[in-house]
Protein backbone atom coordinates (compact mmCIF):
# COMPACT_ATOMS: atom_id res chain seq x y z
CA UNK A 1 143.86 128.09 149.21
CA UNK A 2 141.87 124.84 148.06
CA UNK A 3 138.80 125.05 149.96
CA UNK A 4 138.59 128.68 150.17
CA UNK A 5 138.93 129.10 153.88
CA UNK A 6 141.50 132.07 153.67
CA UNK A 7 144.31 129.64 154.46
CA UNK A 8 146.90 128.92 151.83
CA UNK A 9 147.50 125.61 151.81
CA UNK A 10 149.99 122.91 149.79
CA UNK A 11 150.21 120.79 147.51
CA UNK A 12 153.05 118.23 147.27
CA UNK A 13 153.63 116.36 143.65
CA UNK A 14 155.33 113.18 144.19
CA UNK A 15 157.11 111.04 141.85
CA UNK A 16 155.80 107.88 142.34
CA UNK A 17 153.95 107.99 145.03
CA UNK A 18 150.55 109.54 145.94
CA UNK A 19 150.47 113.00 145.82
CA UNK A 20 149.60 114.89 149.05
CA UNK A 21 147.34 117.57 149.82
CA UNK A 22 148.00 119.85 153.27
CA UNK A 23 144.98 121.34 154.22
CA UNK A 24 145.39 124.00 156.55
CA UNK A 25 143.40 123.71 159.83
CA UNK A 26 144.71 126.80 161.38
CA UNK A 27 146.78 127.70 164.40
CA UNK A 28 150.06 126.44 162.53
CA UNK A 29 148.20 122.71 161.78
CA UNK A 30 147.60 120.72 158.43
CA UNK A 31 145.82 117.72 157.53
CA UNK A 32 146.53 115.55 154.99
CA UNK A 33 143.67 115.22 152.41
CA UNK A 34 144.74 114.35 148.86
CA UNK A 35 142.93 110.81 149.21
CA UNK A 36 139.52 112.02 150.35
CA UNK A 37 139.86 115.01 148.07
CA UNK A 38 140.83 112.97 145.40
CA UNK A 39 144.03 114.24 144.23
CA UNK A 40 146.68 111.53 145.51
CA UNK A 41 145.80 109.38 142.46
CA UNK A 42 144.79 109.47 139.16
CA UNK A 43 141.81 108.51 137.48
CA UNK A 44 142.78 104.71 136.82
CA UNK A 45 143.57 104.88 140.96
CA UNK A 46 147.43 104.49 139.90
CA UNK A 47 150.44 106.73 141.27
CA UNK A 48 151.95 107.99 138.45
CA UNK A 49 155.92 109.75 138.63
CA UNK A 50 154.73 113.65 138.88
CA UNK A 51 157.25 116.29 138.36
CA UNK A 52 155.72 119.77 138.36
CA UNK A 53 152.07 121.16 138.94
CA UNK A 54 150.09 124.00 137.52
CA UNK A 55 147.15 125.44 139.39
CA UNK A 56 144.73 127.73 138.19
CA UNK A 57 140.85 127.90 137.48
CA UNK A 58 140.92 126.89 134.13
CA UNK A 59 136.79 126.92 133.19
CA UNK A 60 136.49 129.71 135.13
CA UNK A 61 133.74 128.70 137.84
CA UNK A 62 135.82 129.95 140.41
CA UNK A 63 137.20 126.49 141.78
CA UNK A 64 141.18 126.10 141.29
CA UNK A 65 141.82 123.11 139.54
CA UNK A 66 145.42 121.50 138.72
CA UNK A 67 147.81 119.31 136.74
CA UNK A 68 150.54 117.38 137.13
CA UNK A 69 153.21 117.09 134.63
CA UNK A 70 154.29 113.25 134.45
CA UNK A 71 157.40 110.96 133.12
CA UNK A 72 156.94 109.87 129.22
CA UNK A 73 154.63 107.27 128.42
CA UNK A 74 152.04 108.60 130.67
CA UNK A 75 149.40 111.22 130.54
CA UNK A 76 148.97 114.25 132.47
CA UNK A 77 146.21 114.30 134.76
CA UNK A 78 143.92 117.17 135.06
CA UNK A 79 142.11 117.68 138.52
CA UNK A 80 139.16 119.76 138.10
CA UNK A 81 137.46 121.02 141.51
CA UNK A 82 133.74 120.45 142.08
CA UNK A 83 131.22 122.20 144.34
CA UNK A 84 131.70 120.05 147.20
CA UNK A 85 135.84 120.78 146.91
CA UNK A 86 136.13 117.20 145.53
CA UNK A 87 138.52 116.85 142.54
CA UNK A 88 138.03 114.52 139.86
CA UNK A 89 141.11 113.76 136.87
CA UNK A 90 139.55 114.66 133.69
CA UNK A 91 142.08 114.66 131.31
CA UNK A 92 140.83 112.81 128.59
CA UNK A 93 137.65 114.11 128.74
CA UNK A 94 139.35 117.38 128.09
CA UNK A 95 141.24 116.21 125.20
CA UNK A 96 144.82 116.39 127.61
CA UNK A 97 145.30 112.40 127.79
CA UNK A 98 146.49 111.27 124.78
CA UNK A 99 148.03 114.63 123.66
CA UNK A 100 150.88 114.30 126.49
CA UNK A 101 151.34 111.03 126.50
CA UNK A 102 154.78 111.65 124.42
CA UNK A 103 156.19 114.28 127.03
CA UNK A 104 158.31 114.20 130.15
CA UNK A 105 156.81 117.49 131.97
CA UNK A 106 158.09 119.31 134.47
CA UNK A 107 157.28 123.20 134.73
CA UNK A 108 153.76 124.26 133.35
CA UNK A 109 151.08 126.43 134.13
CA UNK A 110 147.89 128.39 132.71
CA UNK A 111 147.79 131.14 131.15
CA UNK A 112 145.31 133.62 129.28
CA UNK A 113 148.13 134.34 126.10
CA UNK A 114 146.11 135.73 124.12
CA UNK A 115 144.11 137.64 126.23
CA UNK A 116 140.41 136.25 124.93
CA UNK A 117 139.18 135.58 128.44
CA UNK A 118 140.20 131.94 128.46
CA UNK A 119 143.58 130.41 130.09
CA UNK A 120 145.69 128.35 127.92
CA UNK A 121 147.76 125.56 129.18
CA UNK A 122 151.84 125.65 128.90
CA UNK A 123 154.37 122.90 129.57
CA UNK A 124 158.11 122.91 129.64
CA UNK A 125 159.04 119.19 128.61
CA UNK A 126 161.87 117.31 128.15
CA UNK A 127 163.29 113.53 128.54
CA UNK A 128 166.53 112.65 130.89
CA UNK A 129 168.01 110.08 129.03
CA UNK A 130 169.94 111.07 126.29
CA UNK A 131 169.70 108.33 124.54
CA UNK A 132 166.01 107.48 124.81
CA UNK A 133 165.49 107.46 121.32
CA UNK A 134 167.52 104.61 120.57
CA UNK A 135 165.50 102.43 122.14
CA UNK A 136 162.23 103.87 122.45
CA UNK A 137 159.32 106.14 120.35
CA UNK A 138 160.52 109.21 122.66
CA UNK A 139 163.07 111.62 122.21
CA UNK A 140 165.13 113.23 124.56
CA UNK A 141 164.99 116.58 123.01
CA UNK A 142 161.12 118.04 123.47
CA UNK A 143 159.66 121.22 122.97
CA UNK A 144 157.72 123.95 124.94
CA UNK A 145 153.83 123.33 124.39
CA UNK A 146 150.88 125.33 124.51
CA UNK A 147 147.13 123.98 124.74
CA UNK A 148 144.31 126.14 124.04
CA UNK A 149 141.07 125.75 125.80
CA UNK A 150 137.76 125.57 123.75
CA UNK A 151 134.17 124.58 125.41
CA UNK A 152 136.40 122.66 128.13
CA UNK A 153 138.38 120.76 125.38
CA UNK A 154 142.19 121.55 125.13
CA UNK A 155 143.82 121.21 121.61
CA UNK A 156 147.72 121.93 121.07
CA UNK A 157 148.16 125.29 119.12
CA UNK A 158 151.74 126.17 119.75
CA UNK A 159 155.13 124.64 120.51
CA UNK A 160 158.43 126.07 120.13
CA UNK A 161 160.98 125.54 118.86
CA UNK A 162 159.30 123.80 115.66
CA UNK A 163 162.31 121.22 115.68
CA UNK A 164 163.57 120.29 119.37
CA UNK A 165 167.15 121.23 119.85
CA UNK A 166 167.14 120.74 124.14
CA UNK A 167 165.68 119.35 127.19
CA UNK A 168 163.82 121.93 129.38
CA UNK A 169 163.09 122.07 133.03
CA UNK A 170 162.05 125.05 135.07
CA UNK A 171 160.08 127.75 133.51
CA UNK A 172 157.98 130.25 134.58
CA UNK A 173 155.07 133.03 133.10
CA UNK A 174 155.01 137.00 132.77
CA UNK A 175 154.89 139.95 131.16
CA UNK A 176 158.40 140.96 131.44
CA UNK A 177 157.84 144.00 128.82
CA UNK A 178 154.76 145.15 130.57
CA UNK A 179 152.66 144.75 127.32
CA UNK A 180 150.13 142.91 128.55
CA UNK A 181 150.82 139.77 127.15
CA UNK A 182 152.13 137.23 129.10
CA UNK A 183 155.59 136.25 128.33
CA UNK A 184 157.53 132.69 129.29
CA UNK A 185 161.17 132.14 130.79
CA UNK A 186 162.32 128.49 130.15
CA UNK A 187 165.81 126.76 131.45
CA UNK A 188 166.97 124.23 129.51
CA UNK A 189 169.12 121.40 130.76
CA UNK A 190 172.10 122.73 129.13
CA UNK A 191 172.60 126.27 127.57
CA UNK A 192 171.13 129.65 128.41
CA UNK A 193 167.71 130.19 129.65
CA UNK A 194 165.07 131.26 126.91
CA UNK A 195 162.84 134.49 127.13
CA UNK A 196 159.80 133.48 124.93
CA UNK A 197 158.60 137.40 124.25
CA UNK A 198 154.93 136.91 123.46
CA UNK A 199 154.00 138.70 119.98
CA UNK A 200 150.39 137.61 119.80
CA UNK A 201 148.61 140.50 118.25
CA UNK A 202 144.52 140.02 118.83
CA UNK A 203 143.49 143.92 119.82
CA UNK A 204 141.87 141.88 122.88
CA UNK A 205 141.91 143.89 126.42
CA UNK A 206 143.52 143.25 129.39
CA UNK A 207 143.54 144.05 132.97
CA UNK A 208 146.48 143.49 135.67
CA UNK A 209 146.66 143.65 139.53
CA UNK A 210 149.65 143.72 142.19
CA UNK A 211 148.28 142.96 145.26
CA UNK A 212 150.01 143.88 148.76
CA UNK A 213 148.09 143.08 152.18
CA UNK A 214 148.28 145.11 155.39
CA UNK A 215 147.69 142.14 157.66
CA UNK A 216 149.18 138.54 157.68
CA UNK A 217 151.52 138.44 154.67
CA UNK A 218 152.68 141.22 152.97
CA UNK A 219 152.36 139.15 149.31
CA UNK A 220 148.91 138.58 150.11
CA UNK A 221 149.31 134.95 149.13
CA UNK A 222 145.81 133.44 148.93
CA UNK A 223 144.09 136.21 148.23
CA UNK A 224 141.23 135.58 145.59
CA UNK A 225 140.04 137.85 143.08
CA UNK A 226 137.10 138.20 140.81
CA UNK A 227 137.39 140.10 138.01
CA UNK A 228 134.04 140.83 135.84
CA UNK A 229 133.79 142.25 132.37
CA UNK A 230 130.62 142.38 129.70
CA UNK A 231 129.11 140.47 132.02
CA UNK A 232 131.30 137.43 132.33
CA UNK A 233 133.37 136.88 135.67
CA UNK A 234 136.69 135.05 135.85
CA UNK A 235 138.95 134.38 139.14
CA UNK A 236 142.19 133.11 140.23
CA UNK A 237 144.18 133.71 143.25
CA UNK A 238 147.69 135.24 144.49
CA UNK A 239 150.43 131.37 145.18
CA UNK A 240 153.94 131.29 145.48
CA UNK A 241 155.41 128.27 143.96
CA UNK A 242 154.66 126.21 141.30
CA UNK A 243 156.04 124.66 137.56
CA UNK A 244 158.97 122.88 138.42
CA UNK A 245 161.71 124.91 140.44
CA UNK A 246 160.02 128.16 139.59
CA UNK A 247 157.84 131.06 140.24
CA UNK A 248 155.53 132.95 137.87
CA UNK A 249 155.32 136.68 138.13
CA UNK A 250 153.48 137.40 141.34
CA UNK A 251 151.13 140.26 139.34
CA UNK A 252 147.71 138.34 138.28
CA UNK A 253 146.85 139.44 134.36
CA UNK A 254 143.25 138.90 132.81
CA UNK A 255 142.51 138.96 129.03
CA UNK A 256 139.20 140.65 128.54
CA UNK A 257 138.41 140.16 124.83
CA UNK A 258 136.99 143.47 123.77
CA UNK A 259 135.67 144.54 126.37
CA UNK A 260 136.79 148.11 127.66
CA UNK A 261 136.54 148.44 131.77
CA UNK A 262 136.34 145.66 134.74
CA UNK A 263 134.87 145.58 138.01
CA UNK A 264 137.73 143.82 140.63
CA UNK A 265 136.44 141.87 144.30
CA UNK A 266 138.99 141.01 146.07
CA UNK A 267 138.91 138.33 149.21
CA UNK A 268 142.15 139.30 151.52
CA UNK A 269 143.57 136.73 153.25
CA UNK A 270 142.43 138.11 156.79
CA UNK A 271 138.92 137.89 155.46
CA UNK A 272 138.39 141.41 154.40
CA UNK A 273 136.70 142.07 151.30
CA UNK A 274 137.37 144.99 148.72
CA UNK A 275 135.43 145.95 145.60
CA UNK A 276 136.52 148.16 142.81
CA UNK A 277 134.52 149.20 139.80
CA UNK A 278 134.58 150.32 136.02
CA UNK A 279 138.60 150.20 136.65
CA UNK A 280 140.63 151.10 133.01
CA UNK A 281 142.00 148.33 130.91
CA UNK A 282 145.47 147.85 129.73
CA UNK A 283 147.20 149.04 132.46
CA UNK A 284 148.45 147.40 135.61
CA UNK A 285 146.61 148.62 139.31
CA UNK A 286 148.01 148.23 143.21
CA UNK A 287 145.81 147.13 145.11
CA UNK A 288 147.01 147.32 148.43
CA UNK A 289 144.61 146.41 151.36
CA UNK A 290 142.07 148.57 153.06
């Protein structure tokens, strides 16, 4: 849900060609935006050959924003939501354009992994020619990135494995041990899929939240929540879909820092509105619909 209506809408990532954005106008209608929105393009006005997209409210003003994972020998651009719902591709202003320049993408997303309070940004990459680096700076085998988000500047802090040994594709994010932390899945091209058990050890807090509606769908797929604690509010939203080929866990986590209880508002997709406060930390809640 884009604009925040309480319709879920959709995104389309096209290699290529210009993206497209279906709003949803109701009564089983969509209108195609992603030029007035600014989304079909990227900054330069170019298609560019998008393979995946990651959405998520990454400076936390409660505006999704997204990304588009790109062929090598390209960036990948960031779309940052303004007030008015208009999107504007900030990647190199946020330190994203030169950094994945080297990288075919395909799955990504963002994702608080170390539970501070801030998302990070993680990409699945990988070339398709085998023999790329033969005749080109790029190399088929890539590895799986993460970007950490500082004062609205990204900087790489992870990747794995240290030396490239495959080509990955689909991937997705959760906390498959029910730590807390959020945990990645990646396919590669060839072999058996990875489970990248997250080990980060930081003492920070965390809150998460299963979400099941009474009316409309049952998934509660664009839902939005607001989650507030020590005073600083953070929000994202219940999707289906995403990466490349993949889903992320459907349960939305929050890294508090230290801080030791949260107050949860909740927009249901019918329009009703829920509020829950001083709920415990480190420990998931169902929240189903009142």
């Amino acid at each position: 849900d884009f604009n925040q209506d309480g319709r879920p809408d959709i995104f389309v990532a096209n290699d290529s060609d210009p993206n497209y954005l279906y709003l949803n106008a109701g009564g089983g209608k969509f209108a195609e935006s992603a030029l007035a929105s600014g989304l079909a393009v990227n900054a330069d006005g170019k298609t560019q050959a998008n393979m995946g997209a990651a959405v998520g409210d990454y400076d936390n003003d409660g505006r999704l924003d997204l990304l588009t994972t790109t062929f090598s020998d390209d960036y990948f651009p960031l779309f940052r939501q303004h007030a008015d719902g208009a999107f504007e591709d900030v990647a190199f202003q946020a330190g994203l354009g030169t950094a994945t320049v080297p990288y075919l993408g395909w799955a990504g997303g963002f994702a608080d992994l170390d539970n501070d309070g801030r998302r990070e940004l993680w990409l699945a990459n990988g070339h398709v020619y085998p023999d790329i680096g033969k005749v080109s700076r790029n190399a088929y085998f890539q590895p799986v990135a993460a970007f950490s988000s500082r004062a609205g500047k990204f900087a790489r802090v992870w990747q794995f494995p240290a030396m490239p040994d495959n080509s990955y594709r689909g991937a997705c994010a959760g906390d498959f041990d029910n730590d807390g932390r959020t945990d990645l899945v990646v396919m590669p091209i060839s072999g058996n899929p990875l489970l990248l058990a997250n080990r980060t050890e930081t003492g920070n807090s965390w809150i998460g939240l299963l979400l099941a509606a009474r009316r409309g769908n049952r998934d509660a797929i664009g839902a939005r929540v607001r989650v507030e604690a020590c005073g600083k509010a953070q929000y994202d939203s219940v999707r289906n879909g995403g990466g490349y080929l993949s889903r992320d866990d459907p349960r939305l986590r929050f890294g508090l820092g230290l801080c030791k209880q949260a107050d949860v508002a909740v927009t249901w997709p019918s329009g009703a509105r829920q509020t829950l406060a001083g709920l415990e930390v480190n420990r998931y809640h169902s929240l189903v619909e009142p």
